[in-house]
Protein backbone atom coordinates (compact mmCIF):
# COMPACT_ATOMS: atom_id res chain seq x y z
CA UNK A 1 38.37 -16.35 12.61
CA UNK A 2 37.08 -14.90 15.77
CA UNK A 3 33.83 -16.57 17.07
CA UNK A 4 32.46 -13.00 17.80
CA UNK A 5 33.28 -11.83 14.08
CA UNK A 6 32.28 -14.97 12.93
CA UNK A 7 28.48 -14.84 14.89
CA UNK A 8 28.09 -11.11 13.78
CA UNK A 9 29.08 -11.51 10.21
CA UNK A 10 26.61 -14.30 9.64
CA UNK A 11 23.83 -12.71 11.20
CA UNK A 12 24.58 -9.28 9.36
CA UNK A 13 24.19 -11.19 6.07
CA UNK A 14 21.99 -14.36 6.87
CA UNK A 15 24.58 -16.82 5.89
CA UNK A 16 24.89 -20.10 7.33
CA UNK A 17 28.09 -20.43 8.52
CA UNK A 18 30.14 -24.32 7.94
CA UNK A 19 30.86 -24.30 11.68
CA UNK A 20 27.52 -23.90 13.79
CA UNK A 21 26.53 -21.21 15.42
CA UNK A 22 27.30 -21.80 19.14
CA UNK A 23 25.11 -19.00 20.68
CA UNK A 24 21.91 -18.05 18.73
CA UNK A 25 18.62 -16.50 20.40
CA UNK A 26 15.07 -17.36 19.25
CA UNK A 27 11.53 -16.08 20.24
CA UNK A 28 9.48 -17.84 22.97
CA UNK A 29 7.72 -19.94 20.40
CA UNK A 30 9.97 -21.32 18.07
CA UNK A 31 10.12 -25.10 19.05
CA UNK A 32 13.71 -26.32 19.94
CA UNK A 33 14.67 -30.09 20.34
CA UNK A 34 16.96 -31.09 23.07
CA UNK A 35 20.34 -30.98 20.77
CA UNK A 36 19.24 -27.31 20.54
CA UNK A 37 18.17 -27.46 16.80
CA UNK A 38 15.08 -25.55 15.60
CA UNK A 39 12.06 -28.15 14.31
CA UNK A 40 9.48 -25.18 14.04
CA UNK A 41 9.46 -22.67 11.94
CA UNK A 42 10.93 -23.32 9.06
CA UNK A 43 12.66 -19.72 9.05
CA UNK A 44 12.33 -18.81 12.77
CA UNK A 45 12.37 -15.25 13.24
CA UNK A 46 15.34 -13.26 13.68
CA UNK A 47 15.94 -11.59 17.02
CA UNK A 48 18.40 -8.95 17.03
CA UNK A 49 16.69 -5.76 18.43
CA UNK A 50 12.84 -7.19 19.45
CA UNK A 51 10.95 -4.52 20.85
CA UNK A 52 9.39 -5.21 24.64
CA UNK A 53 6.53 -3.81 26.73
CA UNK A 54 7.15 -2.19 30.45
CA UNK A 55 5.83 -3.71 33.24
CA UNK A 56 5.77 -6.92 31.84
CA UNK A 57 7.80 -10.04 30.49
CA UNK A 58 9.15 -10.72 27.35
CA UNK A 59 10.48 -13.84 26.70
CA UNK A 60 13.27 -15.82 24.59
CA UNK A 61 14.72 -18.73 24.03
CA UNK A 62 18.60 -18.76 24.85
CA UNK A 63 20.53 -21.54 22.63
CA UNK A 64 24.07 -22.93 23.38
CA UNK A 65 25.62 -25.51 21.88
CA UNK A 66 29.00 -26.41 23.09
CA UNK A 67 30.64 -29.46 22.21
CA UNK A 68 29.93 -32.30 24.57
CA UNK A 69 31.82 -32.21 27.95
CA UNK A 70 32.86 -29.07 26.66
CA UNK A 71 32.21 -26.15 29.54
CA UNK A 72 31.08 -22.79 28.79
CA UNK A 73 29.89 -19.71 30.90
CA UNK A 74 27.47 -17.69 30.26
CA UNK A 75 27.49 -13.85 31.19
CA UNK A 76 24.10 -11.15 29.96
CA UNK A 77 26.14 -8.21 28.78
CA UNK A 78 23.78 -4.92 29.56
CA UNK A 79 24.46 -1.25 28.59
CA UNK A 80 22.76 1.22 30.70
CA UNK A 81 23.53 -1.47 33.11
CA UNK A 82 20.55 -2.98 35.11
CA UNK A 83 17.84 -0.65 32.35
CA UNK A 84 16.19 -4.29 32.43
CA UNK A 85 15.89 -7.19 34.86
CA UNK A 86 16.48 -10.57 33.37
CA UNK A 87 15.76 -13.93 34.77
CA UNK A 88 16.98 -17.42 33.65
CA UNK A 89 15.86 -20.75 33.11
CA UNK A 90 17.15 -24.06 32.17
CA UNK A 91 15.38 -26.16 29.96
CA UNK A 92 14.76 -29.45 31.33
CA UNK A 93 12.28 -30.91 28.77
CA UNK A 94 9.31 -28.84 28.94
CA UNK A 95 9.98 -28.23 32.80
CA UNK A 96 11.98 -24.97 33.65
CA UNK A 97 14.82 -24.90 36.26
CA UNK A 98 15.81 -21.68 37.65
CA UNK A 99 19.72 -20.25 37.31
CA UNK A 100 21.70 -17.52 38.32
CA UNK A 101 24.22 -15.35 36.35
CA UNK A 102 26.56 -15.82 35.54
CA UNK A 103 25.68 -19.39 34.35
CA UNK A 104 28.44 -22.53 34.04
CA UNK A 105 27.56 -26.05 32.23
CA UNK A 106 28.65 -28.05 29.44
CA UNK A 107 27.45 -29.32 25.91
CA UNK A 108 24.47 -27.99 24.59
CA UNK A 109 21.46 -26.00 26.70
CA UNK A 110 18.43 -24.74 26.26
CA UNK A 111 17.08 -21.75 28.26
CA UNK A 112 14.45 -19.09 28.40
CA UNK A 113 15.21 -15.92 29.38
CA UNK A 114 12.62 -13.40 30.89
CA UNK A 115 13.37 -9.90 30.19
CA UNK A 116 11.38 -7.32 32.46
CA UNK A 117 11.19 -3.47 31.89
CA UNK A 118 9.55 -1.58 35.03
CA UNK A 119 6.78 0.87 34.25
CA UNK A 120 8.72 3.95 34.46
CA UNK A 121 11.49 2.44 32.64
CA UNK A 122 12.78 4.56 29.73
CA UNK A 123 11.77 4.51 26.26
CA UNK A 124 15.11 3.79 24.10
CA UNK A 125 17.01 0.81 22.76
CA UNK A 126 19.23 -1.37 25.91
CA UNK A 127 22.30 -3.41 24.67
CA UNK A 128 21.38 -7.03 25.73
CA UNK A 129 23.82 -9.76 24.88
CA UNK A 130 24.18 -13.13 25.64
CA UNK A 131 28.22 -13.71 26.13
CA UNK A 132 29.59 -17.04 26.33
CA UNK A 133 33.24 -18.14 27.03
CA UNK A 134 33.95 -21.97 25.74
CA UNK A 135 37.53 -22.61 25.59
CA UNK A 136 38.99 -19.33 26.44
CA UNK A 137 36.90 -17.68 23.02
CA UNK A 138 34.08 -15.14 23.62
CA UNK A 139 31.06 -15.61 21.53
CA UNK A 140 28.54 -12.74 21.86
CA UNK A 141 25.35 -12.37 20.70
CA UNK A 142 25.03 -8.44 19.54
CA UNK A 143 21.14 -8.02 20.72
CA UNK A 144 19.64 -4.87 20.99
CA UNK A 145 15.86 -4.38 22.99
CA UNK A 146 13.96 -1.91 21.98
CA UNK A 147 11.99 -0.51 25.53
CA UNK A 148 8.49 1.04 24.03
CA UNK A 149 5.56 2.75 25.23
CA UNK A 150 2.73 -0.47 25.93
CA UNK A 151 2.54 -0.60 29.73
CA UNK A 152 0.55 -4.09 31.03
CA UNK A 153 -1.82 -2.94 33.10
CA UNK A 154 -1.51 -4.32 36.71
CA UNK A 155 -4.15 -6.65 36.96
CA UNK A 156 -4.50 -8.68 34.45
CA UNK A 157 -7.71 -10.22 33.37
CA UNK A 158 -8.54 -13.91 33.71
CA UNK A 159 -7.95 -14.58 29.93
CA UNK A 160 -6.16 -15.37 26.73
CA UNK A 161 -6.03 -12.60 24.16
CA UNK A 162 -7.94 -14.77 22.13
CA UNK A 163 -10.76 -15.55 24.57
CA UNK A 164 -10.80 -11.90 25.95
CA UNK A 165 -11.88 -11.10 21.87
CA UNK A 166 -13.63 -14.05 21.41
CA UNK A 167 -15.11 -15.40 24.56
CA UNK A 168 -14.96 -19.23 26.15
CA UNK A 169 -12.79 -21.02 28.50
CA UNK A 170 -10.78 -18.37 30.83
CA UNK A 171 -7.51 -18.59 31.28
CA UNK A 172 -8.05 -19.92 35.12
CA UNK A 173 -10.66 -22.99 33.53
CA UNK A 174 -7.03 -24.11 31.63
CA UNK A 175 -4.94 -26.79 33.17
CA UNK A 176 -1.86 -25.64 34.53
CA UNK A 177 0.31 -27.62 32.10
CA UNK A 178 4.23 -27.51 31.76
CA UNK A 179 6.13 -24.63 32.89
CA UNK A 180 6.75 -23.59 29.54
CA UNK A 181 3.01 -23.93 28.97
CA UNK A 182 2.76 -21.63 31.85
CA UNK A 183 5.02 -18.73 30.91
CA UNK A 184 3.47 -18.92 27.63
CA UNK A 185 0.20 -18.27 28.79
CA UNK A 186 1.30 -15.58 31.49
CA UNK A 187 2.42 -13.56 28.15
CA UNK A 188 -0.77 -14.32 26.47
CA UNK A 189 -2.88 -12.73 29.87
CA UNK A 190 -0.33 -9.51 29.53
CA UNK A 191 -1.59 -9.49 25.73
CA UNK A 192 -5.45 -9.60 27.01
CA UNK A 193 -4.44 -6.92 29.41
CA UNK A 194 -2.89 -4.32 26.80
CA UNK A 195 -5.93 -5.27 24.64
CA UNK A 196 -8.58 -4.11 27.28
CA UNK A 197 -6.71 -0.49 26.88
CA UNK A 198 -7.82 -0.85 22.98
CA UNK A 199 -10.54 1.23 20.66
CA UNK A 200 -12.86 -1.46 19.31
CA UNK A 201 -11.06 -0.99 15.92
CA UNK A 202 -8.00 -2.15 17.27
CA UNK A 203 -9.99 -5.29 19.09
CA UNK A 204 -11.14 -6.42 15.13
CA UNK A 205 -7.33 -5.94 13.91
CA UNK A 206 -6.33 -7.95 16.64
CA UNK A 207 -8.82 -10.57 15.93
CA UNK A 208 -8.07 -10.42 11.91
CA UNK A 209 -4.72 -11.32 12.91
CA UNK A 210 -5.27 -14.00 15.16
CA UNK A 211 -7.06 -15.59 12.06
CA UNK A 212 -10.88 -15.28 13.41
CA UNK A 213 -12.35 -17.02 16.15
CA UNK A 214 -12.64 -20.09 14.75
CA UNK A 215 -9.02 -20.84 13.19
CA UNK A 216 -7.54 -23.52 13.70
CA UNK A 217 -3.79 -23.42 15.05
CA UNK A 218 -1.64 -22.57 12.84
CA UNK A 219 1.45 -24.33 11.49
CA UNK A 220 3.72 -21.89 12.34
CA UNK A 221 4.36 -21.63 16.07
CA UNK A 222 5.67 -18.22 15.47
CA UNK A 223 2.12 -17.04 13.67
CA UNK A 224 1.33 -15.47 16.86
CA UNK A 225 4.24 -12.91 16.92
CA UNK A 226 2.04 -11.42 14.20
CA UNK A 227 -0.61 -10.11 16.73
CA UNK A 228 1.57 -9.08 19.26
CA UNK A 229 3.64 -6.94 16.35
CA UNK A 230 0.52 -4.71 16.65
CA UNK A 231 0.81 -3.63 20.06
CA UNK A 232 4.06 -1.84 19.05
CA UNK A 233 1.97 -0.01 16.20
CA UNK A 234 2.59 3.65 16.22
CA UNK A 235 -1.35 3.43 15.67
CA UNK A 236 -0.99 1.44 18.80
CA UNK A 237 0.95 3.81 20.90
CA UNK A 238 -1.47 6.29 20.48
CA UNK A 239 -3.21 4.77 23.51
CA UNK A 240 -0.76 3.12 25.25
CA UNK A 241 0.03 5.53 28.10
C-alpha cells in the first residue's frame, strides 16, 4: 500500500497501523524519547487542523522515524503558499539546533516546528504538511491550520499565564533553562499577553482551567492545551481584535 494512503487512512479512523507510522506530528508538550516514541500522554492529542493565533508562534513537534542509516528529506508542503512562516529545529536532547528546508538526515528525528501567522494574516484554514521522501516513497502528513482571530499583542508582559492570574515569580526571575524550556515559556508569555486583552470573567475561566492557583502539575503534559483551547472561544473572539 502507498505510505501516503496508508498515513491518511489510519489517521481518518484512529487505527494503529502493523507498520509504524513514519511521519506523525504532536503538540509542543507531548514528551517524545529520542527513538521518537511518545512517553507522555497516554493518548497525545491529535493534530490534524490545530487552530493558531497571528502575530505569534505556535509550536509542534515534527516526528520521523526512518529506519537506521536510512535517508529521508523532508519538504513543508503549503497551500496559499508562504500564508505562514515556519521555522525548524532539530532536537538534540532538550537543546534545539536550527535547519533549513528542505531538510536531509537519516534514522529517526525529532524536531519542533514554529509556525508564525503575521497580524494581518488572513482568517481561513492553510494546508500545512510535513512531506517526507525515504526510499523514493512520499509520506505526507495531511495537516490543516486553522489562522483565527487572537492577535498577541506586541509587547508582551514579563509573565507566565499563570503568574499574570495568579501573581509570583515573573517570567524574567525564571532560569533560562533548555531551549525547549525556552520556547515553551515564550508561548506561555504570548498566552499572558492575549489574557491582558480579557474581561475579568474570562481571567476566572482561565484560571478554573489552569486548575487554581495552587495545583499542582498535572500528569498530563498536554493538560495545558486545555487553557489555551479558550482563547479560540467564539466567546473569546468577541474581544480579540
Amino acid at each position: 500500500m502507498n505510505w501516503r494512503i496508508l498515513l491518511a487512512a489510519c489517521l481518518a479512523i484512529g487505527a494503529t497501523p502493523v507498520v509504524a507510522q513514519p511521519l506523525r506530528v504532536f503538540s509542543e508538550f507531548a514528551r517524545i524519547d529520542a527513538m521518537g516514541n511518545v512517553t507522555a500522554p497516554e493518548m497525545p492529542r491529535e493534530i490534524l487542523s490545530p487552530a493558531i493565533v497571528r502575530n505569534g508562534y505556535t509550536s509542534f513537534q515534527v516526528v520521523i522515524q526512518a529506519p537506521s542509516m536510512t535517508r529521508f528529506l523532508l519538504h513543508m508542503g503549503q497551500n496559499p503558499e508562504n500564508a505562514v512562516q515556519v521555522t525548524l529545529y532539530r532536537r538534540v536532547g532538550a537543546q534545539l539546533e536550527h535547519v533549513e528546508l528542505p531538510y536531509e538526515s537519516s534514522g529517526t528525528e525529532v524536531l519542533w516546528m514554529d509556525v508564525f501567522a503575521e497580524r494581518s494574516a488572513s482568517v481561513r484554514r492553510v494546508k500545512l504538511e510535513p512531506q517526507v521522501n525515504i526510499n523514493g516513497d512520499w509520506i505526507i502528513y495531511p495537516m490543516e491550520v486553522r489562522v483565527r482571530d487572537p492577535q498577541v499583542p506586541d509587547v508582551l508582559p514579563p509573565a507566565t499565564l499563570r503568574t499574570l492570574l495568579c501573581g509570583g515569580v515573573s517570567a524574567a526571575g525564571i532560569p533560562a533553562g533548555t531551549a525547549v524550556a525556552q520556547m515553551h515559556l515564550r508561548n506561555e508569555r504570548q498566552d499572558a499577553g492575549l489574557a491582558t486583552q480579557a474581561t475579568p470573567a474570562d481571567r476566572d475561566e482561565l484560571k478554573k482551567r489552569l486548575g487554581g492557583c495552587n495545583a499542582r502539575a498535572p500528569a498530563d503534559p498536554e493538560a495545558y492545551l486545555k487553557v489555551r483551547d479558550l482563547f479560540f472561544t467564539p466567546l473569546w473572539m468577541r474581544i480579540a481584535h
